[in-house]
C-alpha atoms as a PDB file:
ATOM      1  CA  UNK A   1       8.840 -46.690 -20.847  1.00  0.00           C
ATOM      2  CA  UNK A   2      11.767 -47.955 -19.651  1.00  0.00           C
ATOM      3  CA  UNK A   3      13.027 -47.883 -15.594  1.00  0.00           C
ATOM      4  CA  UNK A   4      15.519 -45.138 -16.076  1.00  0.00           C
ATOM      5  CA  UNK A   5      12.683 -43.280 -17.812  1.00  0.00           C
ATOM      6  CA  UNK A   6      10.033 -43.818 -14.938  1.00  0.00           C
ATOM      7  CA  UNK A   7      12.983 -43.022 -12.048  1.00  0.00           C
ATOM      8  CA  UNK A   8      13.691 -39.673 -13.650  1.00  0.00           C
ATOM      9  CA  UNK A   9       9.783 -38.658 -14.050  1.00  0.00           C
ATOM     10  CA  UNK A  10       9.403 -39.074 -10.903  1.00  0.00           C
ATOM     11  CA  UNK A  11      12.104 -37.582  -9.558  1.00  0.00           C
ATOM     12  CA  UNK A  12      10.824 -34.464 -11.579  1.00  0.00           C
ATOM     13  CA  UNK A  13       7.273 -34.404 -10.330  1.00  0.00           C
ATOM     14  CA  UNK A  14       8.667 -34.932  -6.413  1.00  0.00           C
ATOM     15  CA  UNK A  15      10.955 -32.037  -7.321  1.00  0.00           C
ATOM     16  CA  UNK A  16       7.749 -29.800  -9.220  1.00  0.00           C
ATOM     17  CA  UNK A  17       5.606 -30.743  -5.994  1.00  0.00           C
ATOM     18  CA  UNK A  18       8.521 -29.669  -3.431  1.00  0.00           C
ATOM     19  CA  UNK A  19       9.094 -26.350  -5.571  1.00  0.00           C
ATOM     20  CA  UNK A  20       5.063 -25.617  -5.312  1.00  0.00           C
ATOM     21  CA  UNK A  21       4.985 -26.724  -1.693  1.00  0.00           C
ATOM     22  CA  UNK A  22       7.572 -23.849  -1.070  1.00  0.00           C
ATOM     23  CA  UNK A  23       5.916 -21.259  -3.471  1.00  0.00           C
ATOM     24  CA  UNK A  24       2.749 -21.917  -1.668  1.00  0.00           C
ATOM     25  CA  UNK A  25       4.572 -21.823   1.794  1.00  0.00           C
ATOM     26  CA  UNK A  26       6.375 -18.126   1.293  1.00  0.00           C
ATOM     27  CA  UNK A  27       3.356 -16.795  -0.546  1.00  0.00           C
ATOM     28  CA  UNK A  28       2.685 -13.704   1.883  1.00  0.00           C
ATOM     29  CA  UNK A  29      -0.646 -12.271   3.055  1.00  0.00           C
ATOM     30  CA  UNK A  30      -1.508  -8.688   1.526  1.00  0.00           C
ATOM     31  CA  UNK A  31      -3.094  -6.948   3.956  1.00  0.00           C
ATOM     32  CA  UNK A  32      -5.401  -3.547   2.075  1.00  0.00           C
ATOM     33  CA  UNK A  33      -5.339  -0.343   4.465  1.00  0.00           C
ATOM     34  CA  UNK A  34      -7.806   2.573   3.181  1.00  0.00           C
ATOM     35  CA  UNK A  35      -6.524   5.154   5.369  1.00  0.00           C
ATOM     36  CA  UNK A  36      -6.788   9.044   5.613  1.00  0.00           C
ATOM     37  CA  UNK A  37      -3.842  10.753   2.697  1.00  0.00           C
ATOM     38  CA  UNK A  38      -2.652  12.902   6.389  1.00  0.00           C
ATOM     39  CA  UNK A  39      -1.358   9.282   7.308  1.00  0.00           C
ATOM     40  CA  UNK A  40       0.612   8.626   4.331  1.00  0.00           C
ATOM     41  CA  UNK A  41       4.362   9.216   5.592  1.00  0.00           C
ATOM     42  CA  UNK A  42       3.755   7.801  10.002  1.00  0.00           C
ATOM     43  CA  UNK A  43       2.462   4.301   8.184  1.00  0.00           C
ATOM     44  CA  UNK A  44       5.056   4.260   5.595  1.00  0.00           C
ATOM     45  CA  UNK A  45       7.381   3.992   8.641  1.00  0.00           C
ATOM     46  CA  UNK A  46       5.012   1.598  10.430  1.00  0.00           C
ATOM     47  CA  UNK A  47       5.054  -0.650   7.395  1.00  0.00           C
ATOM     48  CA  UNK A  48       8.730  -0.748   7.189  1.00  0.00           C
ATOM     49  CA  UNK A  49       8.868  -1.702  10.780  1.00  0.00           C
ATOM     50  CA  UNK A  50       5.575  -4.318  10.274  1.00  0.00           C
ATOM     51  CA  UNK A  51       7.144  -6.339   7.903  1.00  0.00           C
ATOM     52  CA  UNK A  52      10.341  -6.880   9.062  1.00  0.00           C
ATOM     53  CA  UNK A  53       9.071  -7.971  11.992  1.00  0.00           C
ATOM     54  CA  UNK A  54       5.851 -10.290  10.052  1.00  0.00           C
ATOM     55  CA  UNK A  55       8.313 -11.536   6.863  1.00  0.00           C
ATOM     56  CA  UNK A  56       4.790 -13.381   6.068  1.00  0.00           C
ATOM     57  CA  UNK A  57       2.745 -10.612   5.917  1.00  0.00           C
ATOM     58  CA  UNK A  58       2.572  -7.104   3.295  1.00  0.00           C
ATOM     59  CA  UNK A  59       0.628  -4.238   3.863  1.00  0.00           C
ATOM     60  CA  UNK A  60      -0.868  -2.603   0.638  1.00  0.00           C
ATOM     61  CA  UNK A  61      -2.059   1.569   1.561  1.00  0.00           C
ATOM     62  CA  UNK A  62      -5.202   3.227  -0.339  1.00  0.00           C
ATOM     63  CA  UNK A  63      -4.314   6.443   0.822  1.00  0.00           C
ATOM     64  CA  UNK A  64      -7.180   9.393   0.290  1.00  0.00           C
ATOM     65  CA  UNK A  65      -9.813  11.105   2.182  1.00  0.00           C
ATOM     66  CA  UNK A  66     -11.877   9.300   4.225  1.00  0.00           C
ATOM     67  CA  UNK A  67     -15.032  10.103   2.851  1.00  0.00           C
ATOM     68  CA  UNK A  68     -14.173   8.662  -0.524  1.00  0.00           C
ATOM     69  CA  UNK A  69     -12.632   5.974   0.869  1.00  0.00           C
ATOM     70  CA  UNK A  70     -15.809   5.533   3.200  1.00  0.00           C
ATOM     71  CA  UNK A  71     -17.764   5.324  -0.314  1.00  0.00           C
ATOM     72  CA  UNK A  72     -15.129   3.044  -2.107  1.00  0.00           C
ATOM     73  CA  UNK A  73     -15.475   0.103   0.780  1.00  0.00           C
ATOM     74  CA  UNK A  74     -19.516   0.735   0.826  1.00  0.00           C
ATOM     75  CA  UNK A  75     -19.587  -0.088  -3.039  1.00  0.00           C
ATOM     76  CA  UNK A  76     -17.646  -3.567  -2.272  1.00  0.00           C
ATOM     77  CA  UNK A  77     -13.585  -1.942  -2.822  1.00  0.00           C
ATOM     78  CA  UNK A  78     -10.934  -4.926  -1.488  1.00  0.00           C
ATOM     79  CA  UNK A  79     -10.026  -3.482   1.894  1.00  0.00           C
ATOM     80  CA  UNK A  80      -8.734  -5.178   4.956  1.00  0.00           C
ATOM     81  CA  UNK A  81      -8.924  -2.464   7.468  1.00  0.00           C
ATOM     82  CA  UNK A  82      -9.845   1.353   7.447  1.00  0.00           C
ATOM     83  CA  UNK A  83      -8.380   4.407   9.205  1.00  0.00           C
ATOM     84  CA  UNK A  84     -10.693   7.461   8.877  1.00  0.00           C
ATOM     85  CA  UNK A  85      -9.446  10.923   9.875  1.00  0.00           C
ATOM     86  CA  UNK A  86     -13.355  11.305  10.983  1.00  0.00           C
ATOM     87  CA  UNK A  87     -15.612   9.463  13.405  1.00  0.00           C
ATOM     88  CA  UNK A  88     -18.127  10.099  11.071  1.00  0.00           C
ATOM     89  CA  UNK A  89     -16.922   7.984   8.322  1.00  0.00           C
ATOM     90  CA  UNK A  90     -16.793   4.991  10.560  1.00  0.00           C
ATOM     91  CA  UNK A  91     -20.048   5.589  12.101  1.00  0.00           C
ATOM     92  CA  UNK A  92     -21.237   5.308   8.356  1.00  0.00           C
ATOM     93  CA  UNK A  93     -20.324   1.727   8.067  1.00  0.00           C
ATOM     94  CA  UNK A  94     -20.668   0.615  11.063  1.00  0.00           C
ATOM     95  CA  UNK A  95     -24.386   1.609  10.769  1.00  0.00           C
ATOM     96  CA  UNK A  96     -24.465  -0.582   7.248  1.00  0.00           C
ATOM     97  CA  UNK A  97     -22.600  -3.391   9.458  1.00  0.00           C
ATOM     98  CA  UNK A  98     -19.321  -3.175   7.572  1.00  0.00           C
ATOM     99  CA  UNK A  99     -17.333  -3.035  10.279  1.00  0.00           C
ATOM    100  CA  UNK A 100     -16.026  -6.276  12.478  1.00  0.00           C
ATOM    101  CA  UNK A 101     -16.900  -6.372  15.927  1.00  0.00           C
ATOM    102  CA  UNK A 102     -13.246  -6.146  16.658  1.00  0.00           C
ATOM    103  CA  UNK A 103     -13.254  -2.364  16.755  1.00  0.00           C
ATOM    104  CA  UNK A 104     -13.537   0.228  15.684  1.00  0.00           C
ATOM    105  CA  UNK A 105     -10.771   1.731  18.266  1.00  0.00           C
ATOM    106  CA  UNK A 106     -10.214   5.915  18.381  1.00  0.00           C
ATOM    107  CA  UNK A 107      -6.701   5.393  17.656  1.00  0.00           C
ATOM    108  CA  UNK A 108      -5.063   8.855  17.533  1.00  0.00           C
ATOM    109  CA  UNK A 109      -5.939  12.825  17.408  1.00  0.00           C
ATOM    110  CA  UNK A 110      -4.795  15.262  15.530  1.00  0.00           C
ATOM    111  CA  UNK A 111      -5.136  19.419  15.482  1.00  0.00           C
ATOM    112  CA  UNK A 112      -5.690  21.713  12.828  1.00  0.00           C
ATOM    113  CA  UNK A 113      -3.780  24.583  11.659  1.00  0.00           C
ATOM    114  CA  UNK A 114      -3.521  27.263   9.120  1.00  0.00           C
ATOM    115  CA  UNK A 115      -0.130  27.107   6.854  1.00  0.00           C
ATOM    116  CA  UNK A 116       1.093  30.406   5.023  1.00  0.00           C
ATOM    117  CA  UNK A 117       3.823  29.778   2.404  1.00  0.00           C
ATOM    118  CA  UNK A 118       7.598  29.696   4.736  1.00  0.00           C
ATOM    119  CA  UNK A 119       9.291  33.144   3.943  1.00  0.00           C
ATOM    120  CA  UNK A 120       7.118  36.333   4.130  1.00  0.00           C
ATOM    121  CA  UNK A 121       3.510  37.171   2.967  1.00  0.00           C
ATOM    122  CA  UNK A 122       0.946  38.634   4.710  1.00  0.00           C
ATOM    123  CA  UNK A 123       0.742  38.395   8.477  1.00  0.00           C
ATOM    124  CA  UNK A 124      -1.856  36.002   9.935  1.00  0.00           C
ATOM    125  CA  UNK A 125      -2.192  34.910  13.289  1.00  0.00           C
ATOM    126  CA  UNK A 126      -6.125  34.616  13.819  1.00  0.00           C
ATOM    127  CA  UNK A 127      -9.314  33.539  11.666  1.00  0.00           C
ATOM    128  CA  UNK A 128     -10.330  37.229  11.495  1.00  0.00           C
ATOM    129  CA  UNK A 129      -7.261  37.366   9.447  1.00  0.00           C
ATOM    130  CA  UNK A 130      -8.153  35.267   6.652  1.00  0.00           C
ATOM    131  CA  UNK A 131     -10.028  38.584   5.430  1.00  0.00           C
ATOM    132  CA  UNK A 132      -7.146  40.787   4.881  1.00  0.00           C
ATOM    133  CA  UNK A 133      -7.268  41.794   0.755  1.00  0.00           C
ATOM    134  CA  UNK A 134      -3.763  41.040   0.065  1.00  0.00           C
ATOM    135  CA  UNK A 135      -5.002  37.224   0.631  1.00  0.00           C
ATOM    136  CA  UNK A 136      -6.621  36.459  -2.273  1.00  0.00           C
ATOM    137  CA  UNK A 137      -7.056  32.498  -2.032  1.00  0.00           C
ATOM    138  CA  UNK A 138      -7.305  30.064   0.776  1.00  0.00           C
ATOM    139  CA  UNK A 139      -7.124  26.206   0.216  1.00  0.00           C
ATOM    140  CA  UNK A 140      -9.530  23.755   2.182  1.00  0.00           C
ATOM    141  CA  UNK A 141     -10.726  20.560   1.575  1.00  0.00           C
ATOM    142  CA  UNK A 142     -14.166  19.522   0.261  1.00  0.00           C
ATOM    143  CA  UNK A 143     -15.705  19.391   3.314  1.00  0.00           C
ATOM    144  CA  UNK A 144     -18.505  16.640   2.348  1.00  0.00           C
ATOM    145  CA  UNK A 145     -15.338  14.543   1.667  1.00  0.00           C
ATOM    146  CA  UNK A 146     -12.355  15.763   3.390  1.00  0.00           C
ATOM    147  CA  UNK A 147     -12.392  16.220   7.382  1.00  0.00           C
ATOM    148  CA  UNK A 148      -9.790  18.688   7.183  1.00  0.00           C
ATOM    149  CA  UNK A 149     -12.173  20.350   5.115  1.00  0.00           C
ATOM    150  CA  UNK A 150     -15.234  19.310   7.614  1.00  0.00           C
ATOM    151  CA  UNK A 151     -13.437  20.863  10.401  1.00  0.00           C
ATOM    152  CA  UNK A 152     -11.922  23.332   9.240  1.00  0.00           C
ATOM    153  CA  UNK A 153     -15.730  24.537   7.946  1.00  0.00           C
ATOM    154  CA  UNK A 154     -16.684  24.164  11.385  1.00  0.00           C
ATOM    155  CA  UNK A 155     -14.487  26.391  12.671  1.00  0.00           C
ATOM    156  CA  UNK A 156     -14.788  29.293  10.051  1.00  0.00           C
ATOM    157  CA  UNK A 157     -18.966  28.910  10.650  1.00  0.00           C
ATOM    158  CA  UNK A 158     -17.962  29.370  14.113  1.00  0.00           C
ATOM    159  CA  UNK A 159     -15.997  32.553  14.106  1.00  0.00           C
ATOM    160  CA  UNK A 160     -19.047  33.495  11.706  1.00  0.00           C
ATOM    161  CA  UNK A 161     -16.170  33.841   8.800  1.00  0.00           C
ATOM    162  CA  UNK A 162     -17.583  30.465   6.646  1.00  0.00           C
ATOM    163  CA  UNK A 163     -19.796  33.292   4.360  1.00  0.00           C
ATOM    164  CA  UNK A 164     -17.385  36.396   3.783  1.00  0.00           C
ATOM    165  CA  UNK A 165     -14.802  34.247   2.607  1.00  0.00           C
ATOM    166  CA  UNK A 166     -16.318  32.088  -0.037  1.00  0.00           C
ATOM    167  CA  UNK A 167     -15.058  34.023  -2.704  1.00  0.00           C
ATOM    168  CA  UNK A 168     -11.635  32.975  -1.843  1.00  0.00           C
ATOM    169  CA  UNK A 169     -11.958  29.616  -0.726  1.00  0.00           C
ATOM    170  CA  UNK A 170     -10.124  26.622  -3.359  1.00  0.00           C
ATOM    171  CA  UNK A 171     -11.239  23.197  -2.417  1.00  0.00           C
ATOM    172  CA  UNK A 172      -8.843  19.926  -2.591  1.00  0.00           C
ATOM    173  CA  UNK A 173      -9.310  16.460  -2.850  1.00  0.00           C
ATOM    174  CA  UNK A 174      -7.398  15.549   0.140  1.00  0.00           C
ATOM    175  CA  UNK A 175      -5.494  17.692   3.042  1.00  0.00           C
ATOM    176  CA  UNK A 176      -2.059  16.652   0.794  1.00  0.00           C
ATOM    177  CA  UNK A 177      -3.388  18.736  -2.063  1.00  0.00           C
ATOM    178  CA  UNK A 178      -4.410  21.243  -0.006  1.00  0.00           C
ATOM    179  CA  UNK A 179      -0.921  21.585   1.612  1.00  0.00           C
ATOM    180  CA  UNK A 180       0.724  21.380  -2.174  1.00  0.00           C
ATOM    181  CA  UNK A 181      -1.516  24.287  -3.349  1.00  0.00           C
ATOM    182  CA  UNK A 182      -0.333  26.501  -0.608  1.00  0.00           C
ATOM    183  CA  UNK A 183       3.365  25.177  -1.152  1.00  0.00           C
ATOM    184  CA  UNK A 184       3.164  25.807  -4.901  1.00  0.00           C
ATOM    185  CA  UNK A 185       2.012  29.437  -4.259  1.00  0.00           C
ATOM    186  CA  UNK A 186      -1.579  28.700  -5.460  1.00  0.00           C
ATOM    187  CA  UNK A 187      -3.028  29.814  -2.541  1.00  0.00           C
ATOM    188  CA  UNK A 188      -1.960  31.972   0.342  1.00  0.00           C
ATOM    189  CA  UNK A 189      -3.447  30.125   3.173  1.00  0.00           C
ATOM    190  CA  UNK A 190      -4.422  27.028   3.863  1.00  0.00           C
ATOM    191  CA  UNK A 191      -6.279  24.663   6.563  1.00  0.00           C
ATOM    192  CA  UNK A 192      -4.161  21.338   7.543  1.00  0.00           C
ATOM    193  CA  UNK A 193      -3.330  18.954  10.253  1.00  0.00           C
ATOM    194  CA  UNK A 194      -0.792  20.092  12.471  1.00  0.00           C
ATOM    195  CA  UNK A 195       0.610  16.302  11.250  1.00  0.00           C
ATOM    196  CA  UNK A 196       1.020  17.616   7.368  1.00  0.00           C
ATOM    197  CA  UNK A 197       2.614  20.884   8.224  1.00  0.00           C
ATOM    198  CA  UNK A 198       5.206  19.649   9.913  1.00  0.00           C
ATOM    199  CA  UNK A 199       5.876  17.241   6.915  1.00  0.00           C
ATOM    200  CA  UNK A 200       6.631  20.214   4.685  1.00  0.00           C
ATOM    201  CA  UNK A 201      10.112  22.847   4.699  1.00  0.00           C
ATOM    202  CA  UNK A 202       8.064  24.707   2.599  1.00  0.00           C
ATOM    203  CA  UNK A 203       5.169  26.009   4.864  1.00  0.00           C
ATOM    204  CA  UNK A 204       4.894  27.493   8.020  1.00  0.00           C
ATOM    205  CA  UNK A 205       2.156  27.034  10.951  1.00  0.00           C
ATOM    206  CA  UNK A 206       0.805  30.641  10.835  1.00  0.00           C
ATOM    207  CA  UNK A 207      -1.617  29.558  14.059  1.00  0.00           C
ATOM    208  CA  UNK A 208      -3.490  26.807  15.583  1.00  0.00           C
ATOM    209  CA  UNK A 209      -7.419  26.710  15.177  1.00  0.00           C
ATOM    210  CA  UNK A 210      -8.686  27.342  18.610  1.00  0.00           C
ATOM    211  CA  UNK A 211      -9.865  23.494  19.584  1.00  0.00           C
ATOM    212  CA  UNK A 212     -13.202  24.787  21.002  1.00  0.00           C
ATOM    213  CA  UNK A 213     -14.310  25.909  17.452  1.00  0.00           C
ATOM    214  CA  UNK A 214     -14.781  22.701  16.075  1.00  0.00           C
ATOM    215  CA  UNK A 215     -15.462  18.790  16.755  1.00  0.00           C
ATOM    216  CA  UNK A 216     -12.531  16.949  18.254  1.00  0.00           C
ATOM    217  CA  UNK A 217      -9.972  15.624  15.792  1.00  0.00           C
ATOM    218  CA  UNK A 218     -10.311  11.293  16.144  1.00  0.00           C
ATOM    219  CA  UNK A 219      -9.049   9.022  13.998  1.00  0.00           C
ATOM    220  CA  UNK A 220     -10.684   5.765  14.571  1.00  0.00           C
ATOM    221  CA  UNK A 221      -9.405   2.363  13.625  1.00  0.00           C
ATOM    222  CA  UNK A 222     -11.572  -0.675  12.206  1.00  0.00           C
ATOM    223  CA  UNK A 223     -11.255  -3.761  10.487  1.00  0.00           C
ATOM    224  CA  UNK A 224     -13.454  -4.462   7.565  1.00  0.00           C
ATOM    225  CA  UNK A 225     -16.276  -7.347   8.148  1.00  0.00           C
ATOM    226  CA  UNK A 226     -15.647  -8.416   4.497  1.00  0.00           C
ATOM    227  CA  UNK A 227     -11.551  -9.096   4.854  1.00  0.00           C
ATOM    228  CA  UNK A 228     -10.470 -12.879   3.698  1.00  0.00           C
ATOM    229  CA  UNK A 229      -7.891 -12.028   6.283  1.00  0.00           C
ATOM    230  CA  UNK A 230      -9.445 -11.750   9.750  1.00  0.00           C
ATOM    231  CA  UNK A 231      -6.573 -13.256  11.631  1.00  0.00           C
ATOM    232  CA  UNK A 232      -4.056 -11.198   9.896  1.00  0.00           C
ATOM    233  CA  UNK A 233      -6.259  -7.817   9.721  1.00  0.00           C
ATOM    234  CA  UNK A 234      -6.649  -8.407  14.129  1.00  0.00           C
ATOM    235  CA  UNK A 235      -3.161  -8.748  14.178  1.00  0.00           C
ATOM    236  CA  UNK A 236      -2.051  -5.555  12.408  1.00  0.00           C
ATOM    237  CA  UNK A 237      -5.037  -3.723  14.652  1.00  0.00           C
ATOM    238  CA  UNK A 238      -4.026  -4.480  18.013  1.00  0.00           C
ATOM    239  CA  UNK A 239       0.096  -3.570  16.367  1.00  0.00           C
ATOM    240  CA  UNK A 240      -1.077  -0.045  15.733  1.00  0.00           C
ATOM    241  CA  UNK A 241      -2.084   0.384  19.130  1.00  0.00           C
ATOM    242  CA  UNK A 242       1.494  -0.827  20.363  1.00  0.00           C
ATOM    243  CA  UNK A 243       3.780   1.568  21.987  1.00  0.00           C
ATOM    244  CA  UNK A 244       6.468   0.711  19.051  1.00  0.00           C
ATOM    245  CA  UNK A 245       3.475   2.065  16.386  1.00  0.00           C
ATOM    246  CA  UNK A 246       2.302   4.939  18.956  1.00  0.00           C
ATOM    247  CA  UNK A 247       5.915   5.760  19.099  1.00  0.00           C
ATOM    248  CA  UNK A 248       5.816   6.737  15.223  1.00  0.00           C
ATOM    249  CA  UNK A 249       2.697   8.628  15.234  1.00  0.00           C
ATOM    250  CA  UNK A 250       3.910  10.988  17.980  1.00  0.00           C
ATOM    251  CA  UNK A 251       7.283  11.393  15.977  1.00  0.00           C
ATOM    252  CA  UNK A 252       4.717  12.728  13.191  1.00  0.00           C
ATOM    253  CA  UNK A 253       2.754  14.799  15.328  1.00  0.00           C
ATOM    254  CA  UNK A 254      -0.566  12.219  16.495  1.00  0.00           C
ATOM    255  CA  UNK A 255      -1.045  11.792  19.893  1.00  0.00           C
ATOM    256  CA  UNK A 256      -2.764   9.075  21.495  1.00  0.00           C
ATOM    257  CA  UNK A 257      -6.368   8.233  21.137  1.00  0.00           C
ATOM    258  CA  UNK A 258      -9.060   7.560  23.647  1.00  0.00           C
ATOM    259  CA  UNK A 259      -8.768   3.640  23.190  1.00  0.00           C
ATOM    260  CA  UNK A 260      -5.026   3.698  22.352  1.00  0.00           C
ATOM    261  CA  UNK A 261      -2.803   1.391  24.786  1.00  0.00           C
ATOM    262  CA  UNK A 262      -1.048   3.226  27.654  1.00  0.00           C
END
């Protein structure tokens, strides 16, 4: 092997080194959110915001309802932090010591509502009204899954209206399905966040559940025990309790939490 040989081999490895040294250098750290499906559009915004302002880092959603997602991260699914709609669902790994000891932090609340389909119907404006004849299907979500669902079974038990209208009652997945059934016109009513009504031109609030009829609406905040990305998955906690990230929720329809900076 001549010199001219041996000068331009190595010239090609320094090169192949400096190229990897980069590749490895601007590789960015995927942070995994399971988060509650009424969240969806508030950290779509946040993530837009997140990673112009972190170039090194992306954020990766698993949007659903918390229960499922509760079940996903118990049975070893990659997640880096979780944001239930329910205390309940983060009481259930913190009790199997999934959660870091970083949190978990009650980062917003929410309200529910009933939705009617915008532009006529049947008048409702109370619980009591569900019953009226000319409704023949309400949308909920599973409540063993969905807290919508949880809550909004709460309620109905409450106003003693959980067993007289079983017959009508449709069950979702997730309070988005829930809203697109009574969007679509497959069912007359429905029981959603306050936070996924206002998303939608195509449904109306027909009234707020009265607040004393069911458990207050938390959404706690926790990083998973089992991230590779501690560091990272702190960073992006403490961010969503920023008033730049608090500032989005509210423009959805949150409000603050009980450990949520001032």
């Amino acid at each position: 092997m001549n010199n001219k040989t041996k000068l331009w081999l190595a010239v090609l490895l320094a090169a192949t080194m400096v190229a990897a040294m980069a590749a490895c250098s601007s590789k960015k750290t995927e942070l995994t959110v399971s988060a509650a499906a009424s969240l969806t559009e508030a950290l779509k915004e946040i993530q837009e915001n997140y990673e112009k302002e972190r170039g090194s880092v992306k954020l990766l959603f698993n949007f659903g309802a918390s229960g499922a997602l509760q079940q996903q991260i118990e049975q070893g699914a990659q997640a880096d932090l979780f944001l239930s709609a329910a205390v309940k669902n983060m009481k259930a790994l913190m009790d199997k010591n999934l959660i870091h000891e970083t949190g978990p932090a009650d980062l917003l609340q929410n309200e529910l509502v009933v939705v009617v389909p915008n532009g006529g119907g049947t008048a409702v404006a109370a619980l009591g009204d569900l019953a009226k004849p000319e409704l023949k299907k309400i949308a909920i979500g599973i409540p063993e899954s969905v807290p919508a669902g949880s809550y909004a079974q709460e309620a109905l038990n409450a106003a003693k209206q959980w067993e007289p209208l079983q017959p009508k009652l449709v069950q979702g997945k997730d309070v988005k399905q829930v809203l697109q059934y009574v969007e679509t016109g497959n069912a007359d009513a429905g029981f959603v966040y306050k936070t996924d009504a206002l998303t939608s031109d195509k449904v109306r609030i027909a009234f707020a559940v009265d607040p004393a009829l069911y458990s207050p609406i938390v959404y706690p905040l926790g990083v998973v025990k089992e991230t590779k990305h501690l560091k990272e998955a702190q960073r992006f906690f403490q961010y969503l309790m920023t008033p730049e990230a608090m500032a989005v929720f509210e423009k959805y329809g949150f409000s603050k939490g009980y450990s949520s900076s001032e």
